[in-house]
Structures are given as structure tokens and as C-alpha cells.
PDB file of N, CA and C in Angstrom:
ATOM      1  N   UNK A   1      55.205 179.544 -91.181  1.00  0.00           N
ATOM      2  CA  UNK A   1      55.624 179.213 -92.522  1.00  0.00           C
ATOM      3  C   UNK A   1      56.587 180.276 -93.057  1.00  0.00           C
ATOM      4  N   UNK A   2      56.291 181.460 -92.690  1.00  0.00           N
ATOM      5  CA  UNK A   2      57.018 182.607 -93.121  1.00  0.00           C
ATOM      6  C   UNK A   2      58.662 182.137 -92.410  1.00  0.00           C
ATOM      7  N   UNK A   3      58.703 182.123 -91.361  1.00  0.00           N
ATOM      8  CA  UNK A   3      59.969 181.950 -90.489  1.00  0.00           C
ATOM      9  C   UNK A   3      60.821 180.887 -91.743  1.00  0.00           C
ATOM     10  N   UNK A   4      60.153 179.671 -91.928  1.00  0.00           N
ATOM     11  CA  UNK A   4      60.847 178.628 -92.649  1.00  0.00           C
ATOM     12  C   UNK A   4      60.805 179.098 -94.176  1.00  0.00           C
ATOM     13  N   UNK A   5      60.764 180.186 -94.530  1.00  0.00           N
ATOM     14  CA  UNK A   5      61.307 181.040 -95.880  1.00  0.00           C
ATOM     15  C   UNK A   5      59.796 180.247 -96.844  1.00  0.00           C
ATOM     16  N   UNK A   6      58.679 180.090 -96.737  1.00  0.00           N
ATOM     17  CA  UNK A   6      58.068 178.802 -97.316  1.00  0.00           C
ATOM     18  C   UNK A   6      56.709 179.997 -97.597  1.00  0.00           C
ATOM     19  N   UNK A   7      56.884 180.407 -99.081  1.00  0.00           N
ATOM     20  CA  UNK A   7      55.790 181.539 -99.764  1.00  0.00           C
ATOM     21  C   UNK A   7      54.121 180.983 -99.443  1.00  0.00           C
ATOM     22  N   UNK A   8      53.292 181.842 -99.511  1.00  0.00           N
ATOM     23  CA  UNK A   8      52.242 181.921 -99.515  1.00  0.00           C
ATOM     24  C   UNK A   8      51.737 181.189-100.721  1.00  0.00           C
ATOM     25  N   UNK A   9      50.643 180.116-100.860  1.00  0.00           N
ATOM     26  CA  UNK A   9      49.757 180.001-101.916  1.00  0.00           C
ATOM     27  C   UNK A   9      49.243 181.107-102.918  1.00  0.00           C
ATOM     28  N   UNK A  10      48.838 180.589-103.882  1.00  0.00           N
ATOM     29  CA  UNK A  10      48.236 181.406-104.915  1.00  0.00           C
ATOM     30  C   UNK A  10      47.028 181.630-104.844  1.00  0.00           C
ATOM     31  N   UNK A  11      46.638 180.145-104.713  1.00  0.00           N
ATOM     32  CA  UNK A  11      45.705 179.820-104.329  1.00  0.00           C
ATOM     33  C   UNK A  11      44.949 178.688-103.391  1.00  0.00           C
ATOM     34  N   UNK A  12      43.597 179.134-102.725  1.00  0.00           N
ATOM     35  CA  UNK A  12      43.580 178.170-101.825  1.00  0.00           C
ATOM     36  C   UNK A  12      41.876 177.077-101.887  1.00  0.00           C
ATOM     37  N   UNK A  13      41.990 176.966-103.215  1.00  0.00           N
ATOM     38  CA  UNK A  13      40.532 176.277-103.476  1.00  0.00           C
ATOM     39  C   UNK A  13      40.279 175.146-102.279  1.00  0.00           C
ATOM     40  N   UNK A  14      38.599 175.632-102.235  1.00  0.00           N
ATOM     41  CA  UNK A  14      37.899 174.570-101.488  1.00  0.00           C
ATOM     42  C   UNK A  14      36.927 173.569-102.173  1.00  0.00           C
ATOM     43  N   UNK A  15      36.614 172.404-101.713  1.00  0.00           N
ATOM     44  CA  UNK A  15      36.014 171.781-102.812  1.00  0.00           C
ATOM     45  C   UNK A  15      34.540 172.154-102.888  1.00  0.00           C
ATOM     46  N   UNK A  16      34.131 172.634-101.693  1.00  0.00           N
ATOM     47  CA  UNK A  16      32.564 172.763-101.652  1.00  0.00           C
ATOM     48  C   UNK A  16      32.575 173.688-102.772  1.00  0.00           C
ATOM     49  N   UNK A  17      33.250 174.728-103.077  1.00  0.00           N
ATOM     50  CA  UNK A  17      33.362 175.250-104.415  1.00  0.00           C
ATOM     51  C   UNK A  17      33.695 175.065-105.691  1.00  0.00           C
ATOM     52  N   UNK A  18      34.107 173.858-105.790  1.00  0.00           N
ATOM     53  CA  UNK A  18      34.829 172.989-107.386  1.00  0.00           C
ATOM     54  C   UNK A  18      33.709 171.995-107.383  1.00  0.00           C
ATOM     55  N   UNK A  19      32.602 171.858-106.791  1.00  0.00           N
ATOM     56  CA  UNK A  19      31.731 170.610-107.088  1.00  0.00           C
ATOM     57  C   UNK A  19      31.421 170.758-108.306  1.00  0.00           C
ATOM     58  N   UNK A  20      31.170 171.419-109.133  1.00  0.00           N
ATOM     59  CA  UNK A  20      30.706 171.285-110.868  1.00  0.00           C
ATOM     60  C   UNK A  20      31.730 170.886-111.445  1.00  0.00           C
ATOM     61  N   UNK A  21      32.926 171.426-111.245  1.00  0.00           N
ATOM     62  CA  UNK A  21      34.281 171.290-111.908  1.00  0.00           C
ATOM     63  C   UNK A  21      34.514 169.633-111.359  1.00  0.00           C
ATOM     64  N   UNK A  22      34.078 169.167-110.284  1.00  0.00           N
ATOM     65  CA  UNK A  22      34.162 167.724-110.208  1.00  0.00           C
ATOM     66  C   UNK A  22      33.526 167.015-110.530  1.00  0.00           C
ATOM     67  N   UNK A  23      31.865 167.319-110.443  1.00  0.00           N
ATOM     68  CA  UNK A  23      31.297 166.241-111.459  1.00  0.00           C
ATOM     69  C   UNK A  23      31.652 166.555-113.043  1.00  0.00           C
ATOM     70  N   UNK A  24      32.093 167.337-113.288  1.00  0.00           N
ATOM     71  CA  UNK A  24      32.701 167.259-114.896  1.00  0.00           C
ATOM     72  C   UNK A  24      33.959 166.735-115.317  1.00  0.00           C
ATOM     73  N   UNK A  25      34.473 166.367-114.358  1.00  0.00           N
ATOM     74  CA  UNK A  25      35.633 165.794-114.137  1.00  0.00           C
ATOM     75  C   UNK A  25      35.653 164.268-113.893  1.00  0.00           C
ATOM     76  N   UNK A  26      34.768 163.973-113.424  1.00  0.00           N
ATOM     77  CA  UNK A  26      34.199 162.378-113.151  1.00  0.00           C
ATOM     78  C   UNK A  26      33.218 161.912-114.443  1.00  0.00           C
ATOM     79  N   UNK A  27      32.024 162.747-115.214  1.00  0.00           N
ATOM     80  CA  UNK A  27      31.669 162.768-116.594  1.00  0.00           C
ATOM     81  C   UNK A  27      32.793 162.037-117.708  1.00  0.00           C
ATOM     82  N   UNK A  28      34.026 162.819-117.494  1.00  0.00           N
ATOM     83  CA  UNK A  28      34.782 162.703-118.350  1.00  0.00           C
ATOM     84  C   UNK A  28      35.958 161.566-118.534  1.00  0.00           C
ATOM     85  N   UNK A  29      35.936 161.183-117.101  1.00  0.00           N
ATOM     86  CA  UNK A  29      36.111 159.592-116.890  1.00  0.00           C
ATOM     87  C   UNK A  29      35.471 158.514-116.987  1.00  0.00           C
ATOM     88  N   UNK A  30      34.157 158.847-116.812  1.00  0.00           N
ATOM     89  CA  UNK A  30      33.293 157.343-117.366  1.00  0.00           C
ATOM     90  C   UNK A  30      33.189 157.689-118.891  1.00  0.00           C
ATOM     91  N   UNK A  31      33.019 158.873-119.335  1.00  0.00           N
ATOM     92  CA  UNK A  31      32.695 159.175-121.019  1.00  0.00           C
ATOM     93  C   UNK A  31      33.925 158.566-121.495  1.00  0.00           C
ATOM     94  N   UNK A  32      35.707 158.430-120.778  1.00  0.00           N
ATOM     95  CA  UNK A  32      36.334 158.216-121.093  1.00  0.00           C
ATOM     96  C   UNK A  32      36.680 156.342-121.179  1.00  0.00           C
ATOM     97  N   UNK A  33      35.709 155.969-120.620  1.00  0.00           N
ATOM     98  CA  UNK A  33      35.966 154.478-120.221  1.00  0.00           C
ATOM     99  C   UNK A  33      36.424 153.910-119.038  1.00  0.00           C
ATOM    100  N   UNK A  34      36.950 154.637-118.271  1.00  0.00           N
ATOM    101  CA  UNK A  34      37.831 154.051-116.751  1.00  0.00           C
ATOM    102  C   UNK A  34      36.898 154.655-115.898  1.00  0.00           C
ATOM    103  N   UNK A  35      35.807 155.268-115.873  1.00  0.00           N
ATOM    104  CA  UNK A  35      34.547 154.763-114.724  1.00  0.00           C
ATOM    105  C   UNK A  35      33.160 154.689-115.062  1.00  0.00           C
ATOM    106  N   UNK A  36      32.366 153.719-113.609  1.00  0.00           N
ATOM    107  CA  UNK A  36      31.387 153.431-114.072  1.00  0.00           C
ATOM    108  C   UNK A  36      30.682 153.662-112.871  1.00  0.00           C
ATOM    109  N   UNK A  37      28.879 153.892-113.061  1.00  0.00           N
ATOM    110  CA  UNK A  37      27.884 153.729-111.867  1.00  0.00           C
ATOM    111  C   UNK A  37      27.693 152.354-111.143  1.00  0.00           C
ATOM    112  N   UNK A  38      27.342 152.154-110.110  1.00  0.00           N
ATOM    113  CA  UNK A  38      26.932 151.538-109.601  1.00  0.00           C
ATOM    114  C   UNK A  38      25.880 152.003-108.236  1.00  0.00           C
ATOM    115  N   UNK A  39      24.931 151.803-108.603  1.00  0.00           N
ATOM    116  CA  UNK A  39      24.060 151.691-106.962  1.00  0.00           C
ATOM    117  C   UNK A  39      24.145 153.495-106.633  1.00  0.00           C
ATOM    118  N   UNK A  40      23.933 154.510-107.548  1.00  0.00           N
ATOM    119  CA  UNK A  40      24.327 156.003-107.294  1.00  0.00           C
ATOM    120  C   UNK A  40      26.045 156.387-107.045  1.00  0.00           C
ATOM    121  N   UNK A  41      26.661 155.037-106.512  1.00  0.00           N
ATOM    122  CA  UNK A  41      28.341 155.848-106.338  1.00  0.00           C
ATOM    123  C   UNK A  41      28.776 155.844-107.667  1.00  0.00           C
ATOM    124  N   UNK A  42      30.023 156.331-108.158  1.00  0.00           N
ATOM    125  CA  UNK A  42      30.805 156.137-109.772  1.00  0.00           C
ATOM    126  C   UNK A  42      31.804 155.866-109.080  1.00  0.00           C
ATOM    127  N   UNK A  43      32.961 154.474-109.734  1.00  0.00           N
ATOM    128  CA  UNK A  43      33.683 154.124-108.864  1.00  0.00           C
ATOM    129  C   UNK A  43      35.240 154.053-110.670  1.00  0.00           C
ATOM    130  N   UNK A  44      36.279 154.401-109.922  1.00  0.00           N
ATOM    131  CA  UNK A  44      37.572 154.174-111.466  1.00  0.00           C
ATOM    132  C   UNK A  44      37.644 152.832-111.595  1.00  0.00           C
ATOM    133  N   UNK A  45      37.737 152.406-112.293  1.00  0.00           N
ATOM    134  CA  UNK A  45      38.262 150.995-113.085  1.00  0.00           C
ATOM    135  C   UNK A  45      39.531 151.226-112.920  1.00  0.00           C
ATOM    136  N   UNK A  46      40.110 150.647-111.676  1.00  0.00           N
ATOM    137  CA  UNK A  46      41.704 150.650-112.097  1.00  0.00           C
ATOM    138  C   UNK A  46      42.339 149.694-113.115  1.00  0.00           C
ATOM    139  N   UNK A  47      41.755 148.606-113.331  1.00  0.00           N
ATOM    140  CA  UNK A  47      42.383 148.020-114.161  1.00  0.00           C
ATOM    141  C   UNK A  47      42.399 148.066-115.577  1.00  0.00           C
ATOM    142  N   UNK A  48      41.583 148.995-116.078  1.00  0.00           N
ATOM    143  CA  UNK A  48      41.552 149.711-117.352  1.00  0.00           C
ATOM    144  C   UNK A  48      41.967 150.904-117.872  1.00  0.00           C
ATOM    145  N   UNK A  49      43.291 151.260-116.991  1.00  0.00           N
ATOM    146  CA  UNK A  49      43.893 152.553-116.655  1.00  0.00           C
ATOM    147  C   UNK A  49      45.296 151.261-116.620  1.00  0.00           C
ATOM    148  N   UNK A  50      46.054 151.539-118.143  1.00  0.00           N
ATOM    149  CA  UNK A  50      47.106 150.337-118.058  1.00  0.00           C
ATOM    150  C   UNK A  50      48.207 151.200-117.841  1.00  0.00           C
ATOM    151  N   UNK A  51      48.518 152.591-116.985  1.00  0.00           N
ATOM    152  CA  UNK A  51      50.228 152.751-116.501  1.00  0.00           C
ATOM    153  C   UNK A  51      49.426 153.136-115.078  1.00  0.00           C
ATOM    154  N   UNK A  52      48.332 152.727-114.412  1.00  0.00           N
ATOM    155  CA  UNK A  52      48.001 152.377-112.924  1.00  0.00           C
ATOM    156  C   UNK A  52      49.283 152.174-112.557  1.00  0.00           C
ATOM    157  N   UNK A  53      49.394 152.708-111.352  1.00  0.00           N
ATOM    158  CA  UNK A  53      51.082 152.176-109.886  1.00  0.00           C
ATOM    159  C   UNK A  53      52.276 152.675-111.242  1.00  0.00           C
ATOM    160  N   UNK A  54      52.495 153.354-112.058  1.00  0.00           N
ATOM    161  CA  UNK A  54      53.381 153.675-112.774  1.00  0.00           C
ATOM    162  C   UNK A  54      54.329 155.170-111.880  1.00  0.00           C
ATOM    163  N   UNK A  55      53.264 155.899-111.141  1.00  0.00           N
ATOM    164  CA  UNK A  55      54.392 156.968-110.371  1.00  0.00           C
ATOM    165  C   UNK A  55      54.916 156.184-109.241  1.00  0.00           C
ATOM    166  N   UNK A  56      53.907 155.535-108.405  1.00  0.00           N
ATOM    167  CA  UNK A  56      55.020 155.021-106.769  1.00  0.00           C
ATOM    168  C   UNK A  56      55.598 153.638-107.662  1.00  0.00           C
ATOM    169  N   UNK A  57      55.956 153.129-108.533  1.00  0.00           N
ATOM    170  CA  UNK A  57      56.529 152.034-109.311  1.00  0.00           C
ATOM    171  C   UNK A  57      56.024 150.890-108.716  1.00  0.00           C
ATOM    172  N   UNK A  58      54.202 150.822-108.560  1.00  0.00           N
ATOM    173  CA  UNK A  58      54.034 149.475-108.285  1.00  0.00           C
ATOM    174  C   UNK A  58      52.910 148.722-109.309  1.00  0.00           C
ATOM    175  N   UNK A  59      53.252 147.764-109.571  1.00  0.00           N
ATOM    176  CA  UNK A  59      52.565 146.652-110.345  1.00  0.00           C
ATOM    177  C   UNK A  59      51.052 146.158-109.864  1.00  0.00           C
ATOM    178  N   UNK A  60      49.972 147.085-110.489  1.00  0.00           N
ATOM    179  CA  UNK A  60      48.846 146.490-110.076  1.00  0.00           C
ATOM    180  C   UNK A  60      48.175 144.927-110.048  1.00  0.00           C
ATOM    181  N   UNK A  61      48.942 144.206-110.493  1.00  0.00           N
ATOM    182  CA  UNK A  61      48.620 142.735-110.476  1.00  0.00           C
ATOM    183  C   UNK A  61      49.400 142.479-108.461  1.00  0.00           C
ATOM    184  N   UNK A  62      50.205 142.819-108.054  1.00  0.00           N
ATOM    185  CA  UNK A  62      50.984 142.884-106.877  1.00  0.00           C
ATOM    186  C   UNK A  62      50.110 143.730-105.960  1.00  0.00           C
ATOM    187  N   UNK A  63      49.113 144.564-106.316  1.00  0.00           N
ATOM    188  CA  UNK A  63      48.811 145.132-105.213  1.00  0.00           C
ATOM    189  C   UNK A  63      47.445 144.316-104.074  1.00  0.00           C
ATOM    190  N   UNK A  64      47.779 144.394-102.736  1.00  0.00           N
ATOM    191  CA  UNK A  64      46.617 143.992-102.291  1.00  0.00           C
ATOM    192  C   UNK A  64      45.286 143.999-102.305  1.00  0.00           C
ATOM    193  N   UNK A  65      44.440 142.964-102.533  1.00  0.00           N
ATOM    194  CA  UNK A  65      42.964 142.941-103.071  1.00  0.00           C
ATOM    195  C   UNK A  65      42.305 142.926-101.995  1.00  0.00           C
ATOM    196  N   UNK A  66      41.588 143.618-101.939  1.00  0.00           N
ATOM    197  CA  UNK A  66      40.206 144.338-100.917  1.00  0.00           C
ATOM    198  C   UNK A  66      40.629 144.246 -99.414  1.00  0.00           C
ATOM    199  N   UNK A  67      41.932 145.624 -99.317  1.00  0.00           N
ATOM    200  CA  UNK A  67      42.099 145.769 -98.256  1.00  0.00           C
ATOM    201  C   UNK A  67      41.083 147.263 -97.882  1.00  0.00           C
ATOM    202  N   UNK A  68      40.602 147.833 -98.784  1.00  0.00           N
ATOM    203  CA  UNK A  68      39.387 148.760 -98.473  1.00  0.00           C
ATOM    204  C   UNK A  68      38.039 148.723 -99.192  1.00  0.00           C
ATOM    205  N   UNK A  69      37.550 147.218 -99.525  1.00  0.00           N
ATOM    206  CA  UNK A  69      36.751 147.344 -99.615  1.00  0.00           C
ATOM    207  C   UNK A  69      35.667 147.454 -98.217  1.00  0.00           C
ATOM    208  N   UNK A  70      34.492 147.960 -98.336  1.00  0.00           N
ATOM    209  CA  UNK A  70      33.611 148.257 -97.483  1.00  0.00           C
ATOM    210  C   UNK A  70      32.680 147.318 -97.961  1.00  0.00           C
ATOM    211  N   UNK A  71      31.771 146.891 -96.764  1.00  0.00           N
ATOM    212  CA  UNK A  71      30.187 146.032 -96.572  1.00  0.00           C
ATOM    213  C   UNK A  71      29.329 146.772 -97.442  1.00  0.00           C
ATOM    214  N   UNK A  72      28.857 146.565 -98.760  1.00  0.00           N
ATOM    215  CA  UNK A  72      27.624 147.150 -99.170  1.00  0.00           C
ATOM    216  C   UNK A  72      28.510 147.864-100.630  1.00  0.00           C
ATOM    217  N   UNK A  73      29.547 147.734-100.663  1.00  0.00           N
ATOM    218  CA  UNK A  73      30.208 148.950-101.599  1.00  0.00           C
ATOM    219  C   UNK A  73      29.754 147.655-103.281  1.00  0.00           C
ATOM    220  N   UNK A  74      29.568 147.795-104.378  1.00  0.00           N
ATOM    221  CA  UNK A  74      29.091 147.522-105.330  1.00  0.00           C
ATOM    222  C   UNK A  74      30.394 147.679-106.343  1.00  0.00           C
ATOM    223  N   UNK A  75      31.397 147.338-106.524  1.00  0.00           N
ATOM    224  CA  UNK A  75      32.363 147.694-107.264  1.00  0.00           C
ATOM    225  C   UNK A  75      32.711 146.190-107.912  1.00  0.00           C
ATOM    226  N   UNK A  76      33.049 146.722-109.242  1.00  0.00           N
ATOM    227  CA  UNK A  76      33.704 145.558-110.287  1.00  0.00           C
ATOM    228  C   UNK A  76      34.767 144.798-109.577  1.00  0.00           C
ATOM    229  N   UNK A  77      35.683 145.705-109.072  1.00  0.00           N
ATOM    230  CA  UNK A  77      36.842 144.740-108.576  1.00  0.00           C
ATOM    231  C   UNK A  77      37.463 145.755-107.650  1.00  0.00           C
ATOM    232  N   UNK A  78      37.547 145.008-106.200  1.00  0.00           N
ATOM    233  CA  UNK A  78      38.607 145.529-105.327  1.00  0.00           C
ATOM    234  C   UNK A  78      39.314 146.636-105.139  1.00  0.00           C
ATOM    235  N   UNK A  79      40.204 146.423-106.697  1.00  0.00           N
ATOM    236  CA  UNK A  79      41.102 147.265-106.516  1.00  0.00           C
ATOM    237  C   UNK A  79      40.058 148.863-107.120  1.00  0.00           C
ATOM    238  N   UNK A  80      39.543 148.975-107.593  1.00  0.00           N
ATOM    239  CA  UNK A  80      38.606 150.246-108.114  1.00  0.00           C
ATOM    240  C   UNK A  80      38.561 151.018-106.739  1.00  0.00           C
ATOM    241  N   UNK A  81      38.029 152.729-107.215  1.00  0.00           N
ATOM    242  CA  UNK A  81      37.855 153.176-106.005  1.00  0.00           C
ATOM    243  C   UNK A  81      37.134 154.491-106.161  1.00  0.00           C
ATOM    244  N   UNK A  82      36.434 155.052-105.152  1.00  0.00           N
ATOM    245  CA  UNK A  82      35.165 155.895-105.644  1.00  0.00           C
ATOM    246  C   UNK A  82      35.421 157.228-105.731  1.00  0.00           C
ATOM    247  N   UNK A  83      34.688 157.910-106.974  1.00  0.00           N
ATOM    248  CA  UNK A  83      35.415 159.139-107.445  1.00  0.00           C
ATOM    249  C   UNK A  83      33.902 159.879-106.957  1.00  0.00           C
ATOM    250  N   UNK A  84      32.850 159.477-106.699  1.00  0.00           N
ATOM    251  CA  UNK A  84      31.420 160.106-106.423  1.00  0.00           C
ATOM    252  C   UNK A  84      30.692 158.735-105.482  1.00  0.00           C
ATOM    253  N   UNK A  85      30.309 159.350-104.016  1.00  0.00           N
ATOM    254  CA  UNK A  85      29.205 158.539-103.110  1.00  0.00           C
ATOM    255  C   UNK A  85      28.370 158.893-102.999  1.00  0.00           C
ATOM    256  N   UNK A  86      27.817 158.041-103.405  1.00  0.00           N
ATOM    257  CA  UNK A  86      25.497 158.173-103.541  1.00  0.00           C
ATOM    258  C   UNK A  86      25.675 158.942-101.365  1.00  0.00           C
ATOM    259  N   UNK A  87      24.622 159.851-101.579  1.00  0.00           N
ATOM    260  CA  UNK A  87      24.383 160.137-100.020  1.00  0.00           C
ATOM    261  C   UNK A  87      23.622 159.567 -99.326  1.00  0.00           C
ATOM    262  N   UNK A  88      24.087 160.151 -97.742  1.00  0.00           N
ATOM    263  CA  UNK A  88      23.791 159.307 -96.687  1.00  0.00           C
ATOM    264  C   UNK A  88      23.129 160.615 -96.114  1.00  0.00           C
ATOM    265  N   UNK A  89      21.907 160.110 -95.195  1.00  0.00           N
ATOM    266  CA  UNK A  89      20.955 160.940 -93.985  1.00  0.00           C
ATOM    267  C   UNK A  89      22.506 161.330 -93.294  1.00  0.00           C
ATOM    268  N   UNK A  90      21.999 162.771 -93.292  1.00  0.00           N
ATOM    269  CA  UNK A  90      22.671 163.967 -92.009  1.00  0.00           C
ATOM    270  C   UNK A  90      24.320 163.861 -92.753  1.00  0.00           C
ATOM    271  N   UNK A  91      24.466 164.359 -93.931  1.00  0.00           N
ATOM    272  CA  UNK A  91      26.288 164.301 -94.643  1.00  0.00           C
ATOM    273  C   UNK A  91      25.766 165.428 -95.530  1.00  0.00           C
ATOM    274  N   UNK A  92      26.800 166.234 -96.042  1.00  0.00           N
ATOM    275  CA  UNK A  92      26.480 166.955 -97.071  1.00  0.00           C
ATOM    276  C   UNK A  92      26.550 166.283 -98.331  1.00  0.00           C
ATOM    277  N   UNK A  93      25.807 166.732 -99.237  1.00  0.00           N
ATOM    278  CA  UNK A  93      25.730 165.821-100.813  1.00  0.00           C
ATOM    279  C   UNK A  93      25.312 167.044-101.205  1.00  0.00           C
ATOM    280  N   UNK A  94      25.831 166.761-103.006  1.00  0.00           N
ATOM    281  CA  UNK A  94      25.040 167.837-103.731  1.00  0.00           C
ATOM    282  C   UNK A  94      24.382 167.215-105.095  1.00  0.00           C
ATOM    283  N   UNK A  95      23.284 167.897-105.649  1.00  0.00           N
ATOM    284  CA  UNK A  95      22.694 166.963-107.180  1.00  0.00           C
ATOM    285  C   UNK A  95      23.820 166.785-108.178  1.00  0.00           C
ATOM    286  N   UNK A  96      23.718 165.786-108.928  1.00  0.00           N
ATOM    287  CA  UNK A  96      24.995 165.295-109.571  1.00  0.00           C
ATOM    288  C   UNK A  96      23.840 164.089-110.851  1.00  0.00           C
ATOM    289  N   UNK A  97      24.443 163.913-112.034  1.00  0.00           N
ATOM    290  CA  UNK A  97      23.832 163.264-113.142  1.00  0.00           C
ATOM    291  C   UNK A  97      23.497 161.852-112.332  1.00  0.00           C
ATOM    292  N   UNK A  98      24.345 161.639-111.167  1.00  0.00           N
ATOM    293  CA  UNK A  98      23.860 160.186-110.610  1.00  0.00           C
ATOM    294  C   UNK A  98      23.376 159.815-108.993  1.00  0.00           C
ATOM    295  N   UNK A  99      22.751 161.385-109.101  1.00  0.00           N
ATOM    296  CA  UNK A  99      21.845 161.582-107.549  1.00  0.00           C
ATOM    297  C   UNK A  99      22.547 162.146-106.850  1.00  0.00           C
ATOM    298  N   UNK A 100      22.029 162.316-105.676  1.00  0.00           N
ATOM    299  CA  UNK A 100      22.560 163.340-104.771  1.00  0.00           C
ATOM    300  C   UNK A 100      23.510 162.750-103.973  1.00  0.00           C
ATOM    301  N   UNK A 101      24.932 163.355-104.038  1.00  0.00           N
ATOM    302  CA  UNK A 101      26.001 162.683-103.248  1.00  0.00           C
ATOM    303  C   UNK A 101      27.151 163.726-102.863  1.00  0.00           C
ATOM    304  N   UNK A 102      28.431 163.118-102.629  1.00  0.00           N
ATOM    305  CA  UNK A 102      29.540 163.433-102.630  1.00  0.00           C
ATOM    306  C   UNK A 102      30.352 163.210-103.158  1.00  0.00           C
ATOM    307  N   UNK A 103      31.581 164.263-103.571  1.00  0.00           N
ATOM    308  CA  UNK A 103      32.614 163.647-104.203  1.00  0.00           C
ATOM    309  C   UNK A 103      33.884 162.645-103.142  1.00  0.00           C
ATOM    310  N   UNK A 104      34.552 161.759-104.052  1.00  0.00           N
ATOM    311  CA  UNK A 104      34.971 160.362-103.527  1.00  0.00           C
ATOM    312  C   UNK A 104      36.325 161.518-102.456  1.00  0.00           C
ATOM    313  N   UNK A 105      37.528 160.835-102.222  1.00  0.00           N
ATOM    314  CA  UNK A 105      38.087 161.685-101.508  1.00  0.00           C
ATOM    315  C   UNK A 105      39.400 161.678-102.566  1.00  0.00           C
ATOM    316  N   UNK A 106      39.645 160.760-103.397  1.00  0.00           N
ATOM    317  CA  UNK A 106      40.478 160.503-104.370  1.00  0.00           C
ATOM    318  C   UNK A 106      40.227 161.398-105.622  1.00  0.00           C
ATOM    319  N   UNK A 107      39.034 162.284-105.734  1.00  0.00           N
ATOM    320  CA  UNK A 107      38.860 162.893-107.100  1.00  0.00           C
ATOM    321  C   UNK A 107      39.316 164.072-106.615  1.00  0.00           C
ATOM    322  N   UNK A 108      39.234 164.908-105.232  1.00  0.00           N
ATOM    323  CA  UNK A 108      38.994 166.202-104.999  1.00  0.00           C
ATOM    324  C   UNK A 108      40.379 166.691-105.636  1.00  0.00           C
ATOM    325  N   UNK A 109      41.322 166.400-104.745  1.00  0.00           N
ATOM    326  CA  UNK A 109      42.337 166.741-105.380  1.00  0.00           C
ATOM    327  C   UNK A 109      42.470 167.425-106.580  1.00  0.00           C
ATOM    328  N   UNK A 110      42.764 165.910-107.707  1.00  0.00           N
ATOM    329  CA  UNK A 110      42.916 165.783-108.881  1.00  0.00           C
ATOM    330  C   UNK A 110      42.240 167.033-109.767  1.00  0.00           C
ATOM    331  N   UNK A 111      40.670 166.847-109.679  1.00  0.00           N
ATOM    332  CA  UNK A 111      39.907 168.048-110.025  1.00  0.00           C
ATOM    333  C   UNK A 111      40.254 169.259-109.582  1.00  0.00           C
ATOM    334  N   UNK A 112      40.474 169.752-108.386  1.00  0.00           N
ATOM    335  CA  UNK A 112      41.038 170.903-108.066  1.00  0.00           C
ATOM    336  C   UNK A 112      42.097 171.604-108.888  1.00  0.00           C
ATOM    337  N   UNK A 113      43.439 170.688-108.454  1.00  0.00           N
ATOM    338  CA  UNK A 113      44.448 170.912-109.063  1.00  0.00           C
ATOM    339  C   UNK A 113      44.657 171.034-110.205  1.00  0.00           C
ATOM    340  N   UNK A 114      44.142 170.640-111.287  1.00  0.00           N
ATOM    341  CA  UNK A 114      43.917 170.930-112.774  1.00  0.00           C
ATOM    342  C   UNK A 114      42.812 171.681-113.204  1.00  0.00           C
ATOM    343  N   UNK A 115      41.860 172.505-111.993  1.00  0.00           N
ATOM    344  CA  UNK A 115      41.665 173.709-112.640  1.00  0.00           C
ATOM    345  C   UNK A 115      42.450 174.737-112.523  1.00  0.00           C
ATOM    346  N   UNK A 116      42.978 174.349-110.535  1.00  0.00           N
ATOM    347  CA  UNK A 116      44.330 175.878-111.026  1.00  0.00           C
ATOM    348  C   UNK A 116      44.880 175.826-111.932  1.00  0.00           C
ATOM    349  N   UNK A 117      45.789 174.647-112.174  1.00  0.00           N
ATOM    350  CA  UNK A 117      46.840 174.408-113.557  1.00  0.00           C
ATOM    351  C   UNK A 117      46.055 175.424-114.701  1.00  0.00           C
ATOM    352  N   UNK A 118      45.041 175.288-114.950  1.00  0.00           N
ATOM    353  CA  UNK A 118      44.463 175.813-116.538  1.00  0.00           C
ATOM    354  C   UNK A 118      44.219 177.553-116.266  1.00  0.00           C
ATOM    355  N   UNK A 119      44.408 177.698-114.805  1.00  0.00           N
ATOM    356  CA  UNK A 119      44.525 178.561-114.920  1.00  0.00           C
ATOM    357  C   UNK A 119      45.937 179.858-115.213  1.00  0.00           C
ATOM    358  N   UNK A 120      47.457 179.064-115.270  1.00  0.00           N
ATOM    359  CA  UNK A 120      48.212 179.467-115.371  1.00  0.00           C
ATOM    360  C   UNK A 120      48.588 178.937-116.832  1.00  0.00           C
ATOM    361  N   UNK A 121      48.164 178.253-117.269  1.00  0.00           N
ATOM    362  CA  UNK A 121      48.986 178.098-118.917  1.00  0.00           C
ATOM    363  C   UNK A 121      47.476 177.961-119.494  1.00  0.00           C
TER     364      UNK A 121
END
């Protein structure tokens, strides 16, 4: 990376360490209205999130319906998608207001990245 002139991180958060900062982060989306429980997972309401597909410029009425849904998954609609999974025998999970699980793979990010952010402004 050095060779290709390309600086070092600031920082290099892991999530097994932001798990509080993520279930407070998922809290604040169902407190906010765009998610809900089901069956121990919390899954987003995309369709109650009205500038959804507004960065890659696509029209959530256009997008394909349950090309990931899974056998057993409990969700309002298709297009939704899980920000916390109820756990499974032999996976890591941790206690959370809606049982012992994991965070979705779509929240880690998000949560991460806006605690560094708060940490520079």
C-alpha cells in the first residue's frame, strides 16, 4: 500500500468491539420507525425509508423481489433486510434487547463508520 502512495488508516475498528454501539444503533431504527422484530431477528423496512435506491439511482418499486430471501426468514416484505440475527448453535452471538444474536452484515458498517465520524467533528 505504501509503494502505491495509499496512507495508513486512522483507524481500524472491529465489530466484535462496536457491538453496543450497534445494538444502539439498530434501537434507534426501530425507535425511529424503519425497523422491526420478528422471531428474535430486527429486520429495516425498506419501504418506509422513502429516498431508499436514492445513492446507486434505483427505484425501489423496480427492484427485484425476494432474490435473498431465505427459508424460515419472517420479514414484512422481501425487499427488507436484517440489521440483527436471533442465534444459531456453534456462531458467535452476543445479549441484545431481542436475545442473543448477531449483528446483520448490512448494519456493521454503517454503525462503525459513524462512530469514527463522531469522533472527528
Amino acid at each position: 500500500m505504501h509503494k502505491l502512495n495509499i496512507k495508513d488508516a486512522d483507524s481500524y475498528p472491529r465489530v466484535t468491539q462496536k457491538i453496543p454501539e450497534i445494538i444502539a444503533f439498530i434501537k434507534k431504527i426501530i425507535d425511529n420507525g424503519y425497523g422491526y422484530i420478528s422471531d428474535g431477528d430486527v429486520y429495516f423496512s425498506v419501504r418506509k425509508f422513502k429516498n431508499y435506491g436514492q445513492l446507486s439511482g434505483r427505484n425501489v418499486n423496480d427492484l427485484r423481489v425476494g432474490e435473498r430471501v431465505l427459508p424460515g426468514e419472517q420479514k414484512n416484505d422481501p425487499l427488507d433486510f436484517a440489521l440483527w440475527k436471533k442465534g444459531k448453535d456453534n456462531e458467535p452471538s452476543w445479549e441484545s434487547p431481542w436475545g442473543k444474536g448477531r449483528p446483520g452484515w448490512h448494519i456493521e458498517c454503517s454503525a462503525m463508520s459513524l462512530g469514527e465520524f463522531r469522533r472527528y467533528y
